[in-house]
Structures are given as structure tokens and as C-alpha cells.
C-alpha atoms as a PDB file:
ATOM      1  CA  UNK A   1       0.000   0.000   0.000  1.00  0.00           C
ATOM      2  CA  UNK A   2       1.179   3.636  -0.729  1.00  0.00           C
ATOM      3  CA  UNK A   3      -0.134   6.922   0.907  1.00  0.00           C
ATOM      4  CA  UNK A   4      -2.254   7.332  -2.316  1.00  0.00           C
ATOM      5  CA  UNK A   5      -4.252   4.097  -1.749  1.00  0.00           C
ATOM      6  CA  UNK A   6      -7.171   3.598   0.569  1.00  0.00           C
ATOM      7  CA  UNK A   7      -8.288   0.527   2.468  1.00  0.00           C
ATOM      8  CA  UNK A   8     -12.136   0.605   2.507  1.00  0.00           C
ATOM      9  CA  UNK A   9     -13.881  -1.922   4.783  1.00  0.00           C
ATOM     10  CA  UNK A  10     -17.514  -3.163   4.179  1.00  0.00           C
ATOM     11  CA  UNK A  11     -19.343  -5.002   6.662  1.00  0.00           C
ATOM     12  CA  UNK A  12     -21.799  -6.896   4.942  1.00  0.00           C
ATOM     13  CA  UNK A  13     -24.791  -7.955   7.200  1.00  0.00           C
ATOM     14  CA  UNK A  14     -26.246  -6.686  10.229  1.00  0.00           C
ATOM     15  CA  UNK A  15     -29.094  -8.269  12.296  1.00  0.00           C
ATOM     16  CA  UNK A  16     -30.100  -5.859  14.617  1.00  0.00           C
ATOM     17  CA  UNK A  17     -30.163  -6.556  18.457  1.00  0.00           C
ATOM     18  CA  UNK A  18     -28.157  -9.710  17.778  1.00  0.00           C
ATOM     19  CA  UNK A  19     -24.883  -7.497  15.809  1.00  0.00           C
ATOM     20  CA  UNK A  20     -25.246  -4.480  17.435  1.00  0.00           C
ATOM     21  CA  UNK A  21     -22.023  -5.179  19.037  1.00  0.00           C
ATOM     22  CA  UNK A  22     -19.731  -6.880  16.159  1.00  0.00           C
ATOM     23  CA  UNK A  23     -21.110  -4.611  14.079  1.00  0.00           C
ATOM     24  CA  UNK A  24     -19.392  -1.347  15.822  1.00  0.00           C
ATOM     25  CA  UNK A  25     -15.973  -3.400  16.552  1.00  0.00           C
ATOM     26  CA  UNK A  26     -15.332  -4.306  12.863  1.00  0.00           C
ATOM     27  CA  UNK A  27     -15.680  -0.349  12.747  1.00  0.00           C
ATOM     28  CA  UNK A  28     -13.589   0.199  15.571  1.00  0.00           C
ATOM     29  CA  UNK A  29     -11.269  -2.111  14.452  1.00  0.00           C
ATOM     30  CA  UNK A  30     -10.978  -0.640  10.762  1.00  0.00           C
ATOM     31  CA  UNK A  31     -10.568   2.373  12.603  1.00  0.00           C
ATOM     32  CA  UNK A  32      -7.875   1.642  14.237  1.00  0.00           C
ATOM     33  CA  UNK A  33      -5.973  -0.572  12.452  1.00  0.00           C
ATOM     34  CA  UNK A  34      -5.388   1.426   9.371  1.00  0.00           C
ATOM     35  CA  UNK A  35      -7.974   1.453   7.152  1.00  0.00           C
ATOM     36  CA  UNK A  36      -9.644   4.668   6.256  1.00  0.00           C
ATOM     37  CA  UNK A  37     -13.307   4.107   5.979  1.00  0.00           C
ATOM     38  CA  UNK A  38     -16.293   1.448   6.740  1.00  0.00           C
ATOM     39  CA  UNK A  39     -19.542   1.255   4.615  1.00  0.00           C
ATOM     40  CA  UNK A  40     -21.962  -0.418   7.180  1.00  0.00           C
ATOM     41  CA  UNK A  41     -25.302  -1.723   6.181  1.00  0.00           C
ATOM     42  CA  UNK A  42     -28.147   0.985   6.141  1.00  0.00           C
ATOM     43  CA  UNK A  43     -29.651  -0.970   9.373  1.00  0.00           C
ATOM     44  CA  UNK A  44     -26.574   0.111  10.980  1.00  0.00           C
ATOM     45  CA  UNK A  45     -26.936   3.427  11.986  1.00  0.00           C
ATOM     46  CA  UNK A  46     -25.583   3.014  15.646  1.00  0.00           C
ATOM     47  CA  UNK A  47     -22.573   1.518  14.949  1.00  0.00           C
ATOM     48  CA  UNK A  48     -21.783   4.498  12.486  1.00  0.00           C
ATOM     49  CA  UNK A  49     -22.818   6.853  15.472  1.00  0.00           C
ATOM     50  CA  UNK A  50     -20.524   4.908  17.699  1.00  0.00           C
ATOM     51  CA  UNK A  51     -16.935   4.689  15.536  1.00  0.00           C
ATOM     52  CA  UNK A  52     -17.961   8.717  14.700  1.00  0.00           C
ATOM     53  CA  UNK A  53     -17.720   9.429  18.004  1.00  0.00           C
ATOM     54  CA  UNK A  54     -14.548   7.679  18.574  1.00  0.00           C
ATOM     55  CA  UNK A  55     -13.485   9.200  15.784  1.00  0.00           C
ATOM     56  CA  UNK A  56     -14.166  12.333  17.519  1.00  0.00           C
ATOM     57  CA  UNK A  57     -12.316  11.914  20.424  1.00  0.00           C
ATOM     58  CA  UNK A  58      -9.828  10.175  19.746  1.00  0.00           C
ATOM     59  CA  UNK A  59      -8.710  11.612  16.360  1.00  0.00           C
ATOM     60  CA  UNK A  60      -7.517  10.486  12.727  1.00  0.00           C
ATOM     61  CA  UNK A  61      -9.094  10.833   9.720  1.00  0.00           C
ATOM     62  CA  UNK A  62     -11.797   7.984   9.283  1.00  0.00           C
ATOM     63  CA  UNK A  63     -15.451   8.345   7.409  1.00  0.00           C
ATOM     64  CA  UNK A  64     -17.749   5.495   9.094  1.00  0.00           C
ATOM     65  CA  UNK A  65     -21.076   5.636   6.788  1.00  0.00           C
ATOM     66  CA  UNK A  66     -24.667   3.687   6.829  1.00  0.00           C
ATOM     67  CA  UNK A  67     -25.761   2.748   3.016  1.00  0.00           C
ATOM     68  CA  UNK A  68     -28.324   0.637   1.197  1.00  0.00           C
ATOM     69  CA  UNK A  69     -25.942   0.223  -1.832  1.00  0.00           C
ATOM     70  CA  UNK A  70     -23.358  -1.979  -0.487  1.00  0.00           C
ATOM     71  CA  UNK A  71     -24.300  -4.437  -3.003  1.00  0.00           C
ATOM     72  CA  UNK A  72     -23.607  -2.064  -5.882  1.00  0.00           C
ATOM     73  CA  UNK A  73     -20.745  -0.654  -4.315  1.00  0.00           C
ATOM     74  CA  UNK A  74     -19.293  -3.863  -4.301  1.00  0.00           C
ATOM     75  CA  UNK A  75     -20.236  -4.710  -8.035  1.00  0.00           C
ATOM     76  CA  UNK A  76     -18.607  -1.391  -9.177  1.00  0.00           C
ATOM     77  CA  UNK A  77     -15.933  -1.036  -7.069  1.00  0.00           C
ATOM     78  CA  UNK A  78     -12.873  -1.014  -9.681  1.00  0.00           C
ATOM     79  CA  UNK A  79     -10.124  -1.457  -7.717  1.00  0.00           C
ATOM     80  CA  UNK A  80      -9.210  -5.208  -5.447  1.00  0.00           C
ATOM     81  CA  UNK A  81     -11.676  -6.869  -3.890  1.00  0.00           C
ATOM     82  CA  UNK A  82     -10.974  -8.970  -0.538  1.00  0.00           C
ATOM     83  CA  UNK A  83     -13.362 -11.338   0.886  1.00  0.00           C
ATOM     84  CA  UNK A  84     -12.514 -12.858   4.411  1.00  0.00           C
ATOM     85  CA  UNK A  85     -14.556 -15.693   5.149  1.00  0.00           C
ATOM     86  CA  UNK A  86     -13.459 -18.763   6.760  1.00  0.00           C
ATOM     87  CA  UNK A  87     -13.701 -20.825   3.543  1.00  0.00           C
ATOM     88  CA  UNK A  88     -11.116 -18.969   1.603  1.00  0.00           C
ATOM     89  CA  UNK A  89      -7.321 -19.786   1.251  1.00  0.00           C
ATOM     90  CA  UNK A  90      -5.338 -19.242   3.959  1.00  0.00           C
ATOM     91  CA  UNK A  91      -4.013 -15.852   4.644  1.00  0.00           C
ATOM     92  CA  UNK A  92      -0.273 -17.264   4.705  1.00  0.00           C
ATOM     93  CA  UNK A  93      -0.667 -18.214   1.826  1.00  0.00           C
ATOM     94  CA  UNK A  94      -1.688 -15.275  -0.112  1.00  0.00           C
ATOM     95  CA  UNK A  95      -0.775 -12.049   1.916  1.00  0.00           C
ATOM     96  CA  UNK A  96       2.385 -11.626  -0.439  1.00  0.00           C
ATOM     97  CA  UNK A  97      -0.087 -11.646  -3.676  1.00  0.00           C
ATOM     98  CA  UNK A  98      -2.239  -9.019  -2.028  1.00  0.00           C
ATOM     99  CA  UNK A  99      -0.024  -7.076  -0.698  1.00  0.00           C
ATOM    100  CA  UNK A 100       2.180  -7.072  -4.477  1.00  0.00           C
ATOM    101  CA  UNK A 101      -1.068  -6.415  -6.228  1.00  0.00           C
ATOM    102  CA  UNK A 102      -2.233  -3.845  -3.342  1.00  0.00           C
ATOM    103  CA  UNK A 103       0.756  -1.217  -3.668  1.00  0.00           C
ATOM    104  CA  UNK A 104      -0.878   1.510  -6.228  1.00  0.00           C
ATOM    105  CA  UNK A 105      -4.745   0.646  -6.100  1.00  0.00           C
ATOM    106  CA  UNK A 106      -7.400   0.905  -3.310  1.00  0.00           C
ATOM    107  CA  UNK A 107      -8.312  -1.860  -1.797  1.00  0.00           C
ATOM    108  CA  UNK A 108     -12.284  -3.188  -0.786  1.00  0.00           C
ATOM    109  CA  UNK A 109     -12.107  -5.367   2.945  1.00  0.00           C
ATOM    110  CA  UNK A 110     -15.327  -7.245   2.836  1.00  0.00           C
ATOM    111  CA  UNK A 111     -16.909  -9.010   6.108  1.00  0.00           C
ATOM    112  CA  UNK A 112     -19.701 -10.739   6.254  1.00  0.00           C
ATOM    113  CA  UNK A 113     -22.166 -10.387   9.625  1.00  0.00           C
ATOM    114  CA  UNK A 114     -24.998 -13.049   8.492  1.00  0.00           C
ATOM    115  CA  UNK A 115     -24.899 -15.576   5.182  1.00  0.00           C
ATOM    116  CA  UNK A 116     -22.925 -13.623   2.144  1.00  0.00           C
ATOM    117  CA  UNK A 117     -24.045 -14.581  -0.977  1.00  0.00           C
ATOM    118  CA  UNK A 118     -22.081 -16.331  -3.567  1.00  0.00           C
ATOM    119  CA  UNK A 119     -22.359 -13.132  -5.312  1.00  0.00           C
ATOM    120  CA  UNK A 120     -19.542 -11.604  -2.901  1.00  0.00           C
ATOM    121  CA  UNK A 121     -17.276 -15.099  -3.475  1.00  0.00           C
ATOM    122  CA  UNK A 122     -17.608 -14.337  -7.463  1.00  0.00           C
ATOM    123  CA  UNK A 123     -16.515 -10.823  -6.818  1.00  0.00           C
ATOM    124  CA  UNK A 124     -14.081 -10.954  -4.767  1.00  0.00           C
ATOM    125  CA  UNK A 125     -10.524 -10.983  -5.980  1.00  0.00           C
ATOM    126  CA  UNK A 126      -9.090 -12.914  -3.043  1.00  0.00           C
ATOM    127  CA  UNK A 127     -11.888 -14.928  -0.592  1.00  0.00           C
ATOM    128  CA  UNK A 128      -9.144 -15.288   2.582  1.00  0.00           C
ATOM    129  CA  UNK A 129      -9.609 -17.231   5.543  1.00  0.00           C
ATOM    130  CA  UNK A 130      -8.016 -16.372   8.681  1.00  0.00           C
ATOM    131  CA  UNK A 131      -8.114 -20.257   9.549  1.00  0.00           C
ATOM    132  CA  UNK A 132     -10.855 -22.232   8.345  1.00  0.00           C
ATOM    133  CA  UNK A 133     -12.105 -22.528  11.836  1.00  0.00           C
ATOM    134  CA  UNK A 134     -15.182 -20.297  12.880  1.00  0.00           C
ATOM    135  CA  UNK A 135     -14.896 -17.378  14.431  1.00  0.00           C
ATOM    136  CA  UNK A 136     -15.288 -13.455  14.968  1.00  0.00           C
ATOM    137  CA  UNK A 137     -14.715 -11.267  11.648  1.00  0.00           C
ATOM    138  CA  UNK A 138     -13.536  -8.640  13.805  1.00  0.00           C
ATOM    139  CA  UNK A 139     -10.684 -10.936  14.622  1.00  0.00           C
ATOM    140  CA  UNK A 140     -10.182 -11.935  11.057  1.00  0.00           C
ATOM    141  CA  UNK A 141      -9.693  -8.178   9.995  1.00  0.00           C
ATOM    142  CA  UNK A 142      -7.267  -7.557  12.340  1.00  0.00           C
ATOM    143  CA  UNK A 143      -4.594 -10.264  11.451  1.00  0.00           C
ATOM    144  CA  UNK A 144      -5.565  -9.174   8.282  1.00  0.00           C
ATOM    145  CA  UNK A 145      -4.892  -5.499   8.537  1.00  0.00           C
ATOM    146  CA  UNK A 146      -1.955  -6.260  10.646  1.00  0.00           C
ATOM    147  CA  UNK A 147      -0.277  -8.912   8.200  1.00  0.00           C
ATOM    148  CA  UNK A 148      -1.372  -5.922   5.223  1.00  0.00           C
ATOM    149  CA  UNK A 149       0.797  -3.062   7.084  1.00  0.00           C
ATOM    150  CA  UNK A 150       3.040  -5.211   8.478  1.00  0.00           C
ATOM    151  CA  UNK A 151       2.512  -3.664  11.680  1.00  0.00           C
ATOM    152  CA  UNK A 152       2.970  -0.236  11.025  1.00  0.00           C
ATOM    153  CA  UNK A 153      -0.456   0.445  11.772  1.00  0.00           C
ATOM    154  CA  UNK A 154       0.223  -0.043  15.483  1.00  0.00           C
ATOM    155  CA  UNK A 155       2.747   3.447  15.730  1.00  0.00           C
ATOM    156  CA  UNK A 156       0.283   5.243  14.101  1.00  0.00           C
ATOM    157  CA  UNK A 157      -0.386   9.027  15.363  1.00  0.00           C
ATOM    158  CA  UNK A 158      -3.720  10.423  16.072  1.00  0.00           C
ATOM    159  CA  UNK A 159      -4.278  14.368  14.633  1.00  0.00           C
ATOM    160  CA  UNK A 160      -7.383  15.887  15.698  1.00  0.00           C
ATOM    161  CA  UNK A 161      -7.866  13.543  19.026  1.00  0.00           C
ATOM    162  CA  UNK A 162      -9.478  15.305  21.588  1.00  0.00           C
ATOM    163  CA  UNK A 163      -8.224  12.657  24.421  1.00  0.00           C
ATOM    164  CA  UNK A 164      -5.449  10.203  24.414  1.00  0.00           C
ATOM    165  CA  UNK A 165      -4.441   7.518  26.120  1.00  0.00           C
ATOM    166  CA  UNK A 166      -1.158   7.146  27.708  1.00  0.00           C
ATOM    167  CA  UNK A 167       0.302   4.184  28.291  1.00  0.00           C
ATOM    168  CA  UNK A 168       1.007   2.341  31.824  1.00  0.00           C
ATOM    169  CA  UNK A 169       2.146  -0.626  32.759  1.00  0.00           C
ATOM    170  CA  UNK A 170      -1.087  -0.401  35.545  1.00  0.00           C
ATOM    171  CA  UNK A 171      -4.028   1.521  35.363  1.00  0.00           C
ATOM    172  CA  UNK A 172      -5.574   3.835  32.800  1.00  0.00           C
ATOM    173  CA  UNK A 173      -4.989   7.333  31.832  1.00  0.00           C
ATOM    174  CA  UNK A 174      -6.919   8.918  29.646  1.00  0.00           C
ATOM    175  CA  UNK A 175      -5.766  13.333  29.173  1.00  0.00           C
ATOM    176  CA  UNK A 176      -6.966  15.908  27.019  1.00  0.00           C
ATOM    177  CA  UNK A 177      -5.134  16.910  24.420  1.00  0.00           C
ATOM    178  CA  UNK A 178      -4.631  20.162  25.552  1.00  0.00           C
ATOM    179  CA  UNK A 179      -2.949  18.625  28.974  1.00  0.00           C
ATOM    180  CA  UNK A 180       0.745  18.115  29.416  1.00  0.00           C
ATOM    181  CA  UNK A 181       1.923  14.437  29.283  1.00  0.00           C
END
């Protein structure tokens, strides 16, 4: 990836009441792990409340938006496609082939929240599996978005942040940016 391209994230899927949760951490997580926006499904709305917020507070540059066109977006989306999904080939084994092909284009993160049609398999450049074990998507898009910036994302600063964290060995402490460290 260069600074020109953009990792987009799509979670595709969201069952209200039973989501509500996932559905904000695959934001969060985006968020915070590098990419630089999230297309949630238009029944979604307070898990694009929740990573604005966040946003907010504690800075970067990340658009979280609700939409009814994720299908289309999908369809039309020119650049690489990414599908994680359990049944796909192991990460291992084709990080270096996304990453290669990932250096001047944008790049679509698709996760599914309830059944993904074969549509999104069809479309999908790569369908990746973070093992072929079940488990969360939120943790799938992390090794993934840690294995795509090889870690880089981790040292990442935060303009705009209204609060930051400061790391302790024990406790928490949380300052406004306009404190002294």
C-alpha cells in the first residue's frame, strides 16, 4: 500500500439486536488498524454513530457511513476486492499476492455479519480465511490489517484527538489533548 491508496472496509450484514455489538468493533477495528473508511449496512446506523464518536475523540481521519448500496458498491468497485470468510485460502498463503497487487490501487475489505451470498465469493478478488475454523470477523480483519501493514499500523499518530491515552504498565490514563503528558 502507498499513501495514495485507501483501504475501505464493508461489513456486509447486520441483524439488529443480535450485531449491534460486532457490528461497531469491525468499525472500531478498521478504525484503528489502518484502514480509512467502513460502509456499514443501512440498518446500521448506531454503529456508524458509535466509531464517529470515537473518531471524535480520539482523532484520525476515518469516514464510518450507513448505506443501502453496499451491493452495488461492491459490483462497481474497480479497484481489489478482498473477501474474508473462513472458507477462503489461507491468509499465509496469499498475503504476499495481495499485498504485491495492493501497492498503487485501493483496496475493498469485505466481512460478512450473516450468510454472504455467492455473489460476494464471485466478486471478490481474493476470498481469505483467517483459519478455516469459525470465528469473529472482527478478529479476522485484524490479522488481516496487521499482516497488510506489516505492523505499522500499530505506531500510528492520532491528529485531531481530543483525548489520548497514555500508556502504563497499571491503570488507565486517559488526558486531554490540551494537557501536558
Amino acid at each position: 500500500m502507498n499513501d495514495e491508496s485507501s483501504v475501505t472496509v464493508i461489513r456486509y450484514g447486520h441483524r439488529p439486536g443480535r450485531d449491534d455489538r460486532m457490528t461497531t468493533h469491525v468499525g472500531l477495528t478498521a478504525r484503528a488498524l489502518g484502514a480509512d473508511r467502513v460502509f456499514f449496512p443501512s440498518n446500521a446506523t448506531q454503529a456508524q454513530e458509535t466509531v464517529e464518536d470515537i473518531t471524535t475523540r480520539f482523532g484520525g481521519v476515518f469516514q464510518a457511513r450507513c448505506t443501502d448500496e453496499l451491493d452495488a458498491y461492491i459490483r462497481d468497485f474497480d479497484d481489489m476486492v478482498v473477501h474474508l470468510t473462513m472458507y477462503g485460502e489461507p491468509i499465509q498463503a496469499e498475503i504476499a499476492a495481495i499485498k504485491s497487487n495492493a501497492t498503487d490501487t485501493n483496496l475493498l475489505v469485505i466481512v460478512g455479519g450473516e450468510k454472504v451470498p455467492f455473489s460476494v465469493y464471485e466478486q471478490a478478488d481474493w476470498n481469505v480465511a483467517v483459519t478455516n475454523q469459525p470465528h469473529s470477523e472482527v478478529a479476522s480483519l485484524a490479522v488481516f490489517l496487521d499482516r497488510l501493514f506489516e505492523g505499522t499500523e500499530l505506531s500510528r499518530s492520532w491528529p485531531n484527538a481530543e483525548r489520548k491515552v497514555i500508556p502504563q504498565a497499571t491503570g488507565k490514563r486517559v488526558i486531554d489533548t490540551d494537557d501536558s503528558v
